[in-house]
C-alpha atoms as a PDB file:
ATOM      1  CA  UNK A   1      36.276 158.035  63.069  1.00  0.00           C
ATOM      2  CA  UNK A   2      32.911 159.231  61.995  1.00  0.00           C
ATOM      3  CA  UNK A   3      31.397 158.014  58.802  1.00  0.00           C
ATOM      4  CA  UNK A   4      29.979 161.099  56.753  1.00  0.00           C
ATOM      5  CA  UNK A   5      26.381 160.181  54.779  1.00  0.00           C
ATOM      6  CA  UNK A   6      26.949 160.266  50.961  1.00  0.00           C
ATOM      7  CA  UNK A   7      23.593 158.735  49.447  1.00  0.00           C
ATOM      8  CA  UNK A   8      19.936 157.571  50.995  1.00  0.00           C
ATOM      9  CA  UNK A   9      17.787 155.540  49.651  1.00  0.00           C
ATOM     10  CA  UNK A  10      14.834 153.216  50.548  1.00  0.00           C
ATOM     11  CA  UNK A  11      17.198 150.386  50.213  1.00  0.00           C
ATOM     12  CA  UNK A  12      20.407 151.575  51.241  1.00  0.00           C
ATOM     13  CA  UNK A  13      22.713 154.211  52.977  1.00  0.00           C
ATOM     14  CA  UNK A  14      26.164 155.171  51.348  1.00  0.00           C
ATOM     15  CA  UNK A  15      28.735 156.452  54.043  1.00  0.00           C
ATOM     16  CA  UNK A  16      32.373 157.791  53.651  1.00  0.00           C
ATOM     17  CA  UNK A  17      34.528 156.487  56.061  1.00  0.00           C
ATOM     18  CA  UNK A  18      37.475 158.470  57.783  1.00  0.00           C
ATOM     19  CA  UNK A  19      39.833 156.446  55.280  1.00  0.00           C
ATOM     20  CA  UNK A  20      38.168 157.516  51.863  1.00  0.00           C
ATOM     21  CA  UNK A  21      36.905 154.384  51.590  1.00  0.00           C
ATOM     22  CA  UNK A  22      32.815 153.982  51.470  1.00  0.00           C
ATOM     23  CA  UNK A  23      30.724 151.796  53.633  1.00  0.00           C
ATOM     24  CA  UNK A  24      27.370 150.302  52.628  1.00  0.00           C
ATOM     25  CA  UNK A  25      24.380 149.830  54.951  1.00  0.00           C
ATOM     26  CA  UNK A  26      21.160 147.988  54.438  1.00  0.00           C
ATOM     27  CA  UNK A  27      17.165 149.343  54.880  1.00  0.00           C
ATOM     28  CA  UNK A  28      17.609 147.254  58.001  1.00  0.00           C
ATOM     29  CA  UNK A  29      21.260 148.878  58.850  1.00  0.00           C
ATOM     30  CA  UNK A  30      23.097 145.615  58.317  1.00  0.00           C
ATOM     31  CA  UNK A  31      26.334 146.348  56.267  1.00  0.00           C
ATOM     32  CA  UNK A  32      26.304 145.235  52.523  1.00  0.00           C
ATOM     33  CA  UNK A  33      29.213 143.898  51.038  1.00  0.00           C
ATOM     34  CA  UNK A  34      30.963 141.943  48.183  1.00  0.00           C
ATOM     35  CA  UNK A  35      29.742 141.973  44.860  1.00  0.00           C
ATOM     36  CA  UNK A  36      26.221 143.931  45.898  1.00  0.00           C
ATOM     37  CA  UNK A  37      28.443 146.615  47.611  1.00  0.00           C
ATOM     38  CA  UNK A  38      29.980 147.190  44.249  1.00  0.00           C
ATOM     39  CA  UNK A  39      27.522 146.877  42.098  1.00  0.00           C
ATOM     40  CA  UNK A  40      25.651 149.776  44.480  1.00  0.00           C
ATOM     41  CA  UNK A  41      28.979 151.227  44.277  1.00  0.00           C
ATOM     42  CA  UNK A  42      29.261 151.421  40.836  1.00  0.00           C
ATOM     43  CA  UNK A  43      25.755 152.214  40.124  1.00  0.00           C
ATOM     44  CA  UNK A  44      26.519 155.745  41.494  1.00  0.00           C
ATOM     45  CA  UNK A  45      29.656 156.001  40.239  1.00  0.00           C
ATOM     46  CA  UNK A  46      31.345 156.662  43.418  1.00  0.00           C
ATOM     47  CA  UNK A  47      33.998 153.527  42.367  1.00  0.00           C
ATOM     48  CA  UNK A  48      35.451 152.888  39.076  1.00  0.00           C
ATOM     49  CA  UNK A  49      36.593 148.827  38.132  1.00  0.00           C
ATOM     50  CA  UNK A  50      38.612 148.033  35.910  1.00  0.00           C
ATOM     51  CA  UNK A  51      39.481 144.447  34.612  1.00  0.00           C
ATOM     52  CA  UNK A  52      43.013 143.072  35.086  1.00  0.00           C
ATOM     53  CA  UNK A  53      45.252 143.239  32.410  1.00  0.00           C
ATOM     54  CA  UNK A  54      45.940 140.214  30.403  1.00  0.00           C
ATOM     55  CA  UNK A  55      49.644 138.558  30.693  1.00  0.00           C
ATOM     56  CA  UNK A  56      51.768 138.575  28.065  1.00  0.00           C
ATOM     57  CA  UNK A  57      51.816 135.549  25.718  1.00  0.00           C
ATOM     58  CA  UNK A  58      54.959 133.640  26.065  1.00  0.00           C
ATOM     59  CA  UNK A  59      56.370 132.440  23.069  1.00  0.00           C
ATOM     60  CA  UNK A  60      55.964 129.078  22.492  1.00  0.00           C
ATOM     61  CA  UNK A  61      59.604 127.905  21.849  1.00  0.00           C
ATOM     62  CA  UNK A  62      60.862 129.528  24.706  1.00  0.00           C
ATOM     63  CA  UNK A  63      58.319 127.414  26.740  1.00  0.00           C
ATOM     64  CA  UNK A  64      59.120 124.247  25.452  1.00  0.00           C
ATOM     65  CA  UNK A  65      63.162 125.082  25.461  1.00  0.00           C
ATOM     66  CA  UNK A  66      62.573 125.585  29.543  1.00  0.00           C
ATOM     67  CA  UNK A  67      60.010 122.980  30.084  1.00  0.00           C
ATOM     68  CA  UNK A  68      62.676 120.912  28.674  1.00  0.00           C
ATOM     69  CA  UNK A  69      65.604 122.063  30.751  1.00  0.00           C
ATOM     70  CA  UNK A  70      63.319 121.478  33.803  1.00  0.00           C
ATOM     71  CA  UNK A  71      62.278 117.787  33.269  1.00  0.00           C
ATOM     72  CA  UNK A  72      66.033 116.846  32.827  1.00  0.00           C
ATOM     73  CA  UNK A  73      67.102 118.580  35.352  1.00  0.00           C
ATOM     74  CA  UNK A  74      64.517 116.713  37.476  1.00  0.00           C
ATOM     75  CA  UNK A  75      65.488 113.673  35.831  1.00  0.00           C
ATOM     76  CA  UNK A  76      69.221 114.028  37.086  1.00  0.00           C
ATOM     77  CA  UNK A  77      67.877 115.211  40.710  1.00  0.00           C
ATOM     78  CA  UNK A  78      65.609 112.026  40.896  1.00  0.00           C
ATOM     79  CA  UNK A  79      68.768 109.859  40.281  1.00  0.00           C
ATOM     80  CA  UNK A  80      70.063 107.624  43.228  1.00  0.00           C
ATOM     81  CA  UNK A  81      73.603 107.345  43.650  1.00  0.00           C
ATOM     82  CA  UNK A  82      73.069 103.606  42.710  1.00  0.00           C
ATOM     83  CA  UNK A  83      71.367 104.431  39.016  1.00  0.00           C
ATOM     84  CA  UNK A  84      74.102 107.284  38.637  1.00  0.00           C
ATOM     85  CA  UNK A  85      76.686 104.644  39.389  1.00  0.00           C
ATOM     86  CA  UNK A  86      75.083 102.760  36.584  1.00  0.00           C
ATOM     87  CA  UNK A  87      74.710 105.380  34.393  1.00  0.00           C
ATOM     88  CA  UNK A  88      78.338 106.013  34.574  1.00  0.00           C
ATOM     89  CA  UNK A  89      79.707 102.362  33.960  1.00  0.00           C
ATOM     90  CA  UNK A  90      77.334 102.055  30.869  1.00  0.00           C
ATOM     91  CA  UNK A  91      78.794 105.425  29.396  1.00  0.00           C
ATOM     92  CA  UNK A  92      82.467 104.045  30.275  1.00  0.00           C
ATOM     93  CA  UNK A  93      81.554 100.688  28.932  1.00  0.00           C
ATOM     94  CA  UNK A  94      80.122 102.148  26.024  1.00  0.00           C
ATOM     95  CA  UNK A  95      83.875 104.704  24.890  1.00  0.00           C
ATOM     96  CA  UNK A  96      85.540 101.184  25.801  1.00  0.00           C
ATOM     97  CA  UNK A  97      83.831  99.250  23.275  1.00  0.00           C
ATOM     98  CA  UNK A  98      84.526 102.653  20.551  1.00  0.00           C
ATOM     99  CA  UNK A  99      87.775 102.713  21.351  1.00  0.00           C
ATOM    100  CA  UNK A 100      88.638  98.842  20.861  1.00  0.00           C
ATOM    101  CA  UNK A 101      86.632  99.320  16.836  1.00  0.00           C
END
């Protein structure tokens, strides 16, 4: 896979690589890469960058409608069997003592 020269300068060497893609090398032929790379990159307008586009705002009621289905449904899955027990008996207790009014 030979690399194909694009661009020399005094401070750097642009190369295509077999795969499109472009490599970067130094005055002192070390490779160059990261954010220098592209910045070089750019600077001769061999790449184009574009920014990430933003994420769609959520509506806020539809948040808080989940959030809330998640924390009891957490609150149920943290119950023992002991505090559900409990749970249970107080909520029987509790149509006992309507029931007797």
């Amino acid at each position: 896979m030979a690399m194909k020269l694009v661009k020399k300068t005094s401070e750097y060497s642009i190369f295509k690589r077999g795969d499109e893609r472009y490599a970067v090398k130094g005055a002192n032929r070390q490779p160059i890469n990261g954010e220098e790379k592209a910045r070089i990159l750019l600077a001769e307008d061999l790449i184009k960058v574009t920014l990430p586009a933003e994420k769609p705002a959520e509506e806020p009621e539809a948040a808080e409608s989940s959030d809330e289905a998640s924390a009891e449904a957490e609150a149920s899955a943290e119950e023992s069997p002991a505090e559900a027990a409990a749970t249970e008996e107080a909520a029987g207790e509790a149509e006992a003592d309507e029931e007797a009014k």
